[in-house]
C-alpha atoms as a PDB file:
ATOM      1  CA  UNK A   1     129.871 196.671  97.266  1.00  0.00           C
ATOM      2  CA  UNK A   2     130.377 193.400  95.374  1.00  0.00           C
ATOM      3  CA  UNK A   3     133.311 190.869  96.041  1.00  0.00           C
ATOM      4  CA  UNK A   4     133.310 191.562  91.894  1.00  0.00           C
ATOM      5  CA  UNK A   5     133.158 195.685  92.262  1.00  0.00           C
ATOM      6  CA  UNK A   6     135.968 195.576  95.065  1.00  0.00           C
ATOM      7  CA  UNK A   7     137.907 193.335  92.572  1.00  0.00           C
ATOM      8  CA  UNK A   8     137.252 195.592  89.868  1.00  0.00           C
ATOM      9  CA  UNK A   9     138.867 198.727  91.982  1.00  0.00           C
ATOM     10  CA  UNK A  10     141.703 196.731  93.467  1.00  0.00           C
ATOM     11  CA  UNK A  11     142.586 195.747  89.613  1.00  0.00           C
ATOM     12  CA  UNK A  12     142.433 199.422  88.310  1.00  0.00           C
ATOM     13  CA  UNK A  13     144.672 200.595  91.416  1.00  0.00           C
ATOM     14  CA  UNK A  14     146.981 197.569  90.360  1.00  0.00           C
ATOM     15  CA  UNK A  15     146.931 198.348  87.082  1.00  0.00           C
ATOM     16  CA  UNK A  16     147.649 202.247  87.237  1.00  0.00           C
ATOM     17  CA  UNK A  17     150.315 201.534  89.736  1.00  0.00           C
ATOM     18  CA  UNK A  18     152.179 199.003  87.697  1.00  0.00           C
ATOM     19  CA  UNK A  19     151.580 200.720  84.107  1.00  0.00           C
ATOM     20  CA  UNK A  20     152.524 203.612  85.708  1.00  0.00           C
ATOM     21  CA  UNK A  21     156.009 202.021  86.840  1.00  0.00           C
ATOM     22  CA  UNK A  22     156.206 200.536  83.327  1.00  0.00           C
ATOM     23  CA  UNK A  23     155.493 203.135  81.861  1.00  0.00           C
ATOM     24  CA  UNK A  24     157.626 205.360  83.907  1.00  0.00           C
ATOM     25  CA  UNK A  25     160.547 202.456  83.562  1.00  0.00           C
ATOM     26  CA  UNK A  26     160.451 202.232  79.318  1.00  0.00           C
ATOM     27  CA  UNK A  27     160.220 206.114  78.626  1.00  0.00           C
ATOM     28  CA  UNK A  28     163.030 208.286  80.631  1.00  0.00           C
ATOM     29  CA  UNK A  29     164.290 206.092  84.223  1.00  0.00           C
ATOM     30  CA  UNK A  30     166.410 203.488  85.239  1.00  0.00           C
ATOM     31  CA  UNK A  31     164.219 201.486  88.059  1.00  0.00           C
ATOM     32  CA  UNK A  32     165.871 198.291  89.022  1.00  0.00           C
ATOM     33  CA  UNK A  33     164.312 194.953  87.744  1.00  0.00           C
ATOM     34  CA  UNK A  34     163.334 192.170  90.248  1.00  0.00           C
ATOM     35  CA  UNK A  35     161.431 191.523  92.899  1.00  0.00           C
ATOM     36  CA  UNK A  36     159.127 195.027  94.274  1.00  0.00           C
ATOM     37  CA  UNK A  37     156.496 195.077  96.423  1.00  0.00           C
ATOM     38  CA  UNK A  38     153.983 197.337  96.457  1.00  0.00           C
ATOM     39  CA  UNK A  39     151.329 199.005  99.260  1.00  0.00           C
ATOM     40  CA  UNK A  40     148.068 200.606  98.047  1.00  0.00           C
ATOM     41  CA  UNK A  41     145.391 202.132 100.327  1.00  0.00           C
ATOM     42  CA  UNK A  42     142.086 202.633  98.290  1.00  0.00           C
ATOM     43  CA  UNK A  43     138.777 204.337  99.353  1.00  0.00           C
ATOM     44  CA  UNK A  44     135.562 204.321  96.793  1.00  0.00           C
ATOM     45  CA  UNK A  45     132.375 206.603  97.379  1.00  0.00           C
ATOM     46  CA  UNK A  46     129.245 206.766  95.342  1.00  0.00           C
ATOM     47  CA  UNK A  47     127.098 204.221  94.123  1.00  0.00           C
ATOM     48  CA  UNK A  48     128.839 201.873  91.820  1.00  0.00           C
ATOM     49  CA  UNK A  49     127.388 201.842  88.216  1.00  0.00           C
ATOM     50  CA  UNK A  50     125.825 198.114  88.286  1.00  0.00           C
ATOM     51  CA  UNK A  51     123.538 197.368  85.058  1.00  0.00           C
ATOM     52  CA  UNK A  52     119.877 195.459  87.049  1.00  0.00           C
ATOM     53  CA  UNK A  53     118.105 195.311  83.939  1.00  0.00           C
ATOM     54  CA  UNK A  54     118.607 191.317  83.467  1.00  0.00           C
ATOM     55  CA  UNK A  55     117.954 191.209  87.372  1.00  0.00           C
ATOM     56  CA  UNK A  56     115.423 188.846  88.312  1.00  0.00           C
ATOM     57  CA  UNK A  57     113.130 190.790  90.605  1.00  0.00           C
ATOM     58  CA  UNK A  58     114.518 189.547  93.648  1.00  0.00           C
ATOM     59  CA  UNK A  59     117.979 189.829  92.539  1.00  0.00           C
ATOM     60  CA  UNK A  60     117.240 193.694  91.717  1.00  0.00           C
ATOM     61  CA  UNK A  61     115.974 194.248  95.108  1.00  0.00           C
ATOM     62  CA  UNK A  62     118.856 193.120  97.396  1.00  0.00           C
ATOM     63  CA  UNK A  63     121.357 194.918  94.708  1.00  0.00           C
ATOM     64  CA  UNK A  64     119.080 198.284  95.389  1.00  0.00           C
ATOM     65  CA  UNK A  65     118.888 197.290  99.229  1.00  0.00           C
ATOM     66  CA  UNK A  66     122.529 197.453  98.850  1.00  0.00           C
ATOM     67  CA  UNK A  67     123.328 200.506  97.060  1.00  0.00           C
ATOM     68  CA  UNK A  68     121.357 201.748  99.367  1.00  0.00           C
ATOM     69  CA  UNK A  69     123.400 201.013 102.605  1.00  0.00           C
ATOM     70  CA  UNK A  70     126.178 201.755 100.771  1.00  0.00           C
ATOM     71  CA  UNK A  71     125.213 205.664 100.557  1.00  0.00           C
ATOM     72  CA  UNK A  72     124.294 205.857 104.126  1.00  0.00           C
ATOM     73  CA  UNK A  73     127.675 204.144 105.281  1.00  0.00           C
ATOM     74  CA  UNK A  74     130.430 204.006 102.980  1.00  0.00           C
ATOM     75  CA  UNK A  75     132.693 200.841 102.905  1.00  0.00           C
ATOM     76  CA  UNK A  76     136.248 202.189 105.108  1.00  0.00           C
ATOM     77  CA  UNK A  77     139.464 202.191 103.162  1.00  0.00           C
ATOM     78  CA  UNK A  78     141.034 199.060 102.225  1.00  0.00           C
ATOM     79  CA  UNK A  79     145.142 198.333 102.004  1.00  0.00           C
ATOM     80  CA  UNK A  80     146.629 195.368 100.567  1.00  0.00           C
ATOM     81  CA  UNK A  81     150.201 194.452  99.990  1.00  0.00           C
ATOM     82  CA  UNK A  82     151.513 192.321  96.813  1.00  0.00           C
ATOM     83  CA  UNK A  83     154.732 191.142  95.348  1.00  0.00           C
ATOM     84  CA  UNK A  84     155.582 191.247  91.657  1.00  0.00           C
ATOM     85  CA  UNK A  85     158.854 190.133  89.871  1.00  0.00           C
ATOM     86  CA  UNK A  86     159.376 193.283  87.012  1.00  0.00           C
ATOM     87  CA  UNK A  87     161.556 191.823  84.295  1.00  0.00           C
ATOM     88  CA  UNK A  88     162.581 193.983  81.578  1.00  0.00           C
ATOM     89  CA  UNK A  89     160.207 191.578  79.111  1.00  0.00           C
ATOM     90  CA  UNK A  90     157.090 192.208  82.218  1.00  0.00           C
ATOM     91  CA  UNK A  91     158.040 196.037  81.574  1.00  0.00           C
ATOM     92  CA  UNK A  92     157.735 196.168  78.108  1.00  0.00           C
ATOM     93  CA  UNK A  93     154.448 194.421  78.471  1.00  0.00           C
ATOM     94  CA  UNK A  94     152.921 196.061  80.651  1.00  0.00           C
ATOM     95  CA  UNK A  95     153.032 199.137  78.327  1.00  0.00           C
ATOM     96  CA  UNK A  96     151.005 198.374  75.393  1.00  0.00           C
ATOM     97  CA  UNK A  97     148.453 197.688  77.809  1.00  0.00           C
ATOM     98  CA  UNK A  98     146.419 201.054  77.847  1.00  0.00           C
ATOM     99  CA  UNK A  99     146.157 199.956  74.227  1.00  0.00           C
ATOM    100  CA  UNK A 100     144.615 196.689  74.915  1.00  0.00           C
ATOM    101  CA  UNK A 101     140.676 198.544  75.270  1.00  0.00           C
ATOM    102  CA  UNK A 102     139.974 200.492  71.994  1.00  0.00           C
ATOM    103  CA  UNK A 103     137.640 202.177  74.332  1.00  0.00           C
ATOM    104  CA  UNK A 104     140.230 203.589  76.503  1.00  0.00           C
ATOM    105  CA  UNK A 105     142.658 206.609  75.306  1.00  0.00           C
ATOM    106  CA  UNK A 106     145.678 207.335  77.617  1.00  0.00           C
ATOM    107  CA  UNK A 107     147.463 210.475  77.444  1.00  0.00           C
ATOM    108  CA  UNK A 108     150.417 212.023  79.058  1.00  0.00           C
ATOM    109  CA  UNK A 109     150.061 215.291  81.257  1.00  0.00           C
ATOM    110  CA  UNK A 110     153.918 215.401  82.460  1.00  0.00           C
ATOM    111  CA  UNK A 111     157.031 213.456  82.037  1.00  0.00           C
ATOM    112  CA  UNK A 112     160.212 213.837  83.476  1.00  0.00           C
ATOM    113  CA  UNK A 113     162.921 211.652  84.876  1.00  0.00           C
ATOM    114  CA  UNK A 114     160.906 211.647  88.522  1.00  0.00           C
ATOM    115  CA  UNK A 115     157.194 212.713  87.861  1.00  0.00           C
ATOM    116  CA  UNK A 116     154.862 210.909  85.468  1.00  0.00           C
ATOM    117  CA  UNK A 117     151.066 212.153  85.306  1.00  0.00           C
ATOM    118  CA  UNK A 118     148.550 210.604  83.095  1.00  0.00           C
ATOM    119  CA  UNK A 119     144.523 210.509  82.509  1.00  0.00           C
ATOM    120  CA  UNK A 120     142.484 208.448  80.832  1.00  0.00           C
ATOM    121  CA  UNK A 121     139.061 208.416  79.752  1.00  0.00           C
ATOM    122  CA  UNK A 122     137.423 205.177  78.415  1.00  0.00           C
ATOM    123  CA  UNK A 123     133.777 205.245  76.596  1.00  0.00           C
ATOM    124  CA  UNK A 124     131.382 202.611  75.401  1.00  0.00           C
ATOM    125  CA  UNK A 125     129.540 200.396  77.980  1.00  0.00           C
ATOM    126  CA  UNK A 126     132.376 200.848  81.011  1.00  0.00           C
ATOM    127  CA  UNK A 127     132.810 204.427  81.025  1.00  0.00           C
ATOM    128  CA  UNK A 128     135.422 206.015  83.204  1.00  0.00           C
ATOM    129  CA  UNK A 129     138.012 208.431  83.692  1.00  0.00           C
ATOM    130  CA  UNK A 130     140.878 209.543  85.623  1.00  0.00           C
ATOM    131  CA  UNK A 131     143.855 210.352  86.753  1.00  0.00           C
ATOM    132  CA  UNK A 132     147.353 208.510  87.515  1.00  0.00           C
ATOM    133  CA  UNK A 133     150.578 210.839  89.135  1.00  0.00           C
ATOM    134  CA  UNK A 134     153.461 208.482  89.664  1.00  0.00           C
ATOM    135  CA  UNK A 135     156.875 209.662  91.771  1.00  0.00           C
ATOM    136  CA  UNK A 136     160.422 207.325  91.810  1.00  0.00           C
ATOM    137  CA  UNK A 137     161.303 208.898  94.405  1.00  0.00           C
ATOM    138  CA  UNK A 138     165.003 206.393  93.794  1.00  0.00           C
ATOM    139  CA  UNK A 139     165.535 203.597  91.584  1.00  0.00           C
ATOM    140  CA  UNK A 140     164.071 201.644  94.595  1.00  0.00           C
ATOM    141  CA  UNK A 141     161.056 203.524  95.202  1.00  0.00           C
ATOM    142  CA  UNK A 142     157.805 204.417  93.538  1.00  0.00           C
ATOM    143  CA  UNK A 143     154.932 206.166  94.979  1.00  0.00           C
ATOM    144  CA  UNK A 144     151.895 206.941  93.533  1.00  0.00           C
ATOM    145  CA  UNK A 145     147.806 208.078  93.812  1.00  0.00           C
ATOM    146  CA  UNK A 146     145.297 207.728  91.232  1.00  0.00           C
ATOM    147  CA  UNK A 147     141.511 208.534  90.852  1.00  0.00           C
ATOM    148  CA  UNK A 148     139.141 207.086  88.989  1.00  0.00           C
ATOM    149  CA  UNK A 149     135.791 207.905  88.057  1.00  0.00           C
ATOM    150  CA  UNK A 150     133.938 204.743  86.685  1.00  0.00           C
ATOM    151  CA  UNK A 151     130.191 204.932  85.607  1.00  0.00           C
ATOM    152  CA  UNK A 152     127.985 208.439  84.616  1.00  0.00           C
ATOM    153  CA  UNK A 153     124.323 209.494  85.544  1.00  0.00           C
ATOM    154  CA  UNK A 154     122.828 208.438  88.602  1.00  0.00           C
ATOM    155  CA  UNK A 155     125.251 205.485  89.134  1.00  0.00           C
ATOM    156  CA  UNK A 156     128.901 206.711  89.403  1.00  0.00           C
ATOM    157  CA  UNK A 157     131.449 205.488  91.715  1.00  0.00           C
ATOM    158  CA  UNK A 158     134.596 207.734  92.752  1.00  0.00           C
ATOM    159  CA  UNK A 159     138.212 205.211  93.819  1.00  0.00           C
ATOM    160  CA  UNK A 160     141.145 206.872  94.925  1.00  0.00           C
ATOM    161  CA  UNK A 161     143.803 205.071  95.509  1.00  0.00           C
ATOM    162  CA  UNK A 162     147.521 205.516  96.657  1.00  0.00           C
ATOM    163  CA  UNK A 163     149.789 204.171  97.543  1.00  0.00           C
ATOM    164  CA  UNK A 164     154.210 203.206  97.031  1.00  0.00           C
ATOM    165  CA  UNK A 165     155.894 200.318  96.030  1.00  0.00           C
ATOM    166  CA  UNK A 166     159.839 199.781  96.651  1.00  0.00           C
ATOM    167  CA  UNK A 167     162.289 197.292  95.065  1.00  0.00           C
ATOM    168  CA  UNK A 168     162.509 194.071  97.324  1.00  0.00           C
ATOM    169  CA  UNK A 169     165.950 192.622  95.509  1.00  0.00           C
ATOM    170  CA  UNK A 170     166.933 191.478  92.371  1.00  0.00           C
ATOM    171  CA  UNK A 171     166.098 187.672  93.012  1.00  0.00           C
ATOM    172  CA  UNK A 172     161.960 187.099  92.829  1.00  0.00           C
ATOM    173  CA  UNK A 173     162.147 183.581  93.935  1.00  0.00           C
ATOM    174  CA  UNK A 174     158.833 181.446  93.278  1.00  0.00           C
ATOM    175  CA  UNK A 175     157.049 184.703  92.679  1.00  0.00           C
ATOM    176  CA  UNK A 176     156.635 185.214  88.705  1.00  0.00           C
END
């Protein structure tokens, strides 16, 4: 897998996990603003849906010699920890991004005052679906999984991801 592939994964974990807490936030719960920091564990299996048609030949072959390890032994679960300062302004962001991708259609499964569940299933030339279940378990803390399915045919890559954030303080500091 790509530096660019892992990146796209990480971002899509990111993403669900602070959408969902937007999300979450602007429709039915009273999270505190400030500074949160947040925990996701990610795995990905399959063979990730990279286009080699503009490949030069040698380029096509390490990709394919790649893809190819990749089946045999699949890359071991990553984790990664990040800050982010949610202002009420960040919040109310954050939400109109699922409409940002014309391609992409979000819809809600459940929504209560402690459960949020969501899917979404893009089309066009990044295809991709899946799923996004978000818990407050307090106004403090958020946990959350998500899986994604991003390619079809021969090429399709599976990322599940969870993982829980928790409000750090009401100050952010330096981080924005």
């Amino acid at each position: 897998m790509t530096c660019h592939q892992r990146s796209i994964g990480t971002l899509l974990s990111g993403v669900a996990l602070l959408a969902g807490v937007a999300l979450v936030r602007a429709q039915t719960l009273d999270m505190k603003l400030g500074l949160w920091e947040a925990t996701i564990t990610q795995k990905s299996s399959g063979v990730p849906p990279i286009d080699t048609s503009k490949m030069t030949p040698e380029q096509r072959a390490r990709v394919e010699e790649a893809l190819k390890a990749r089946q045999l032994a699949p890359p071991a679960p990553t984790t990664r920890t990040s800050k982010d300062c949610i202002t009420k302004e960040k919040l109310d962001k954050l939400l109109p991004f699922q409409r940002n991708d014309p391609n992409c259609k979000w819809t809600v499964i459940s929504n209560s005052s402690t459960v949020q569940e969501r899917k979404v299933e893009c089309t066009g030339e990044h295809k991709a679906s899946g799923e996004l279940r978000l818990e407050v378990l307090s106004p403090e803390s958020v946990k959350t999984t998500s899986k994604m399915i991003v390619g079809d045919g021969p090429r399709t890559m599976t990322i599940e991801s969870s993982g829980t954030a928790k409000w750090v303080g009401a100050a952010c500091g330096d981080i924005k």
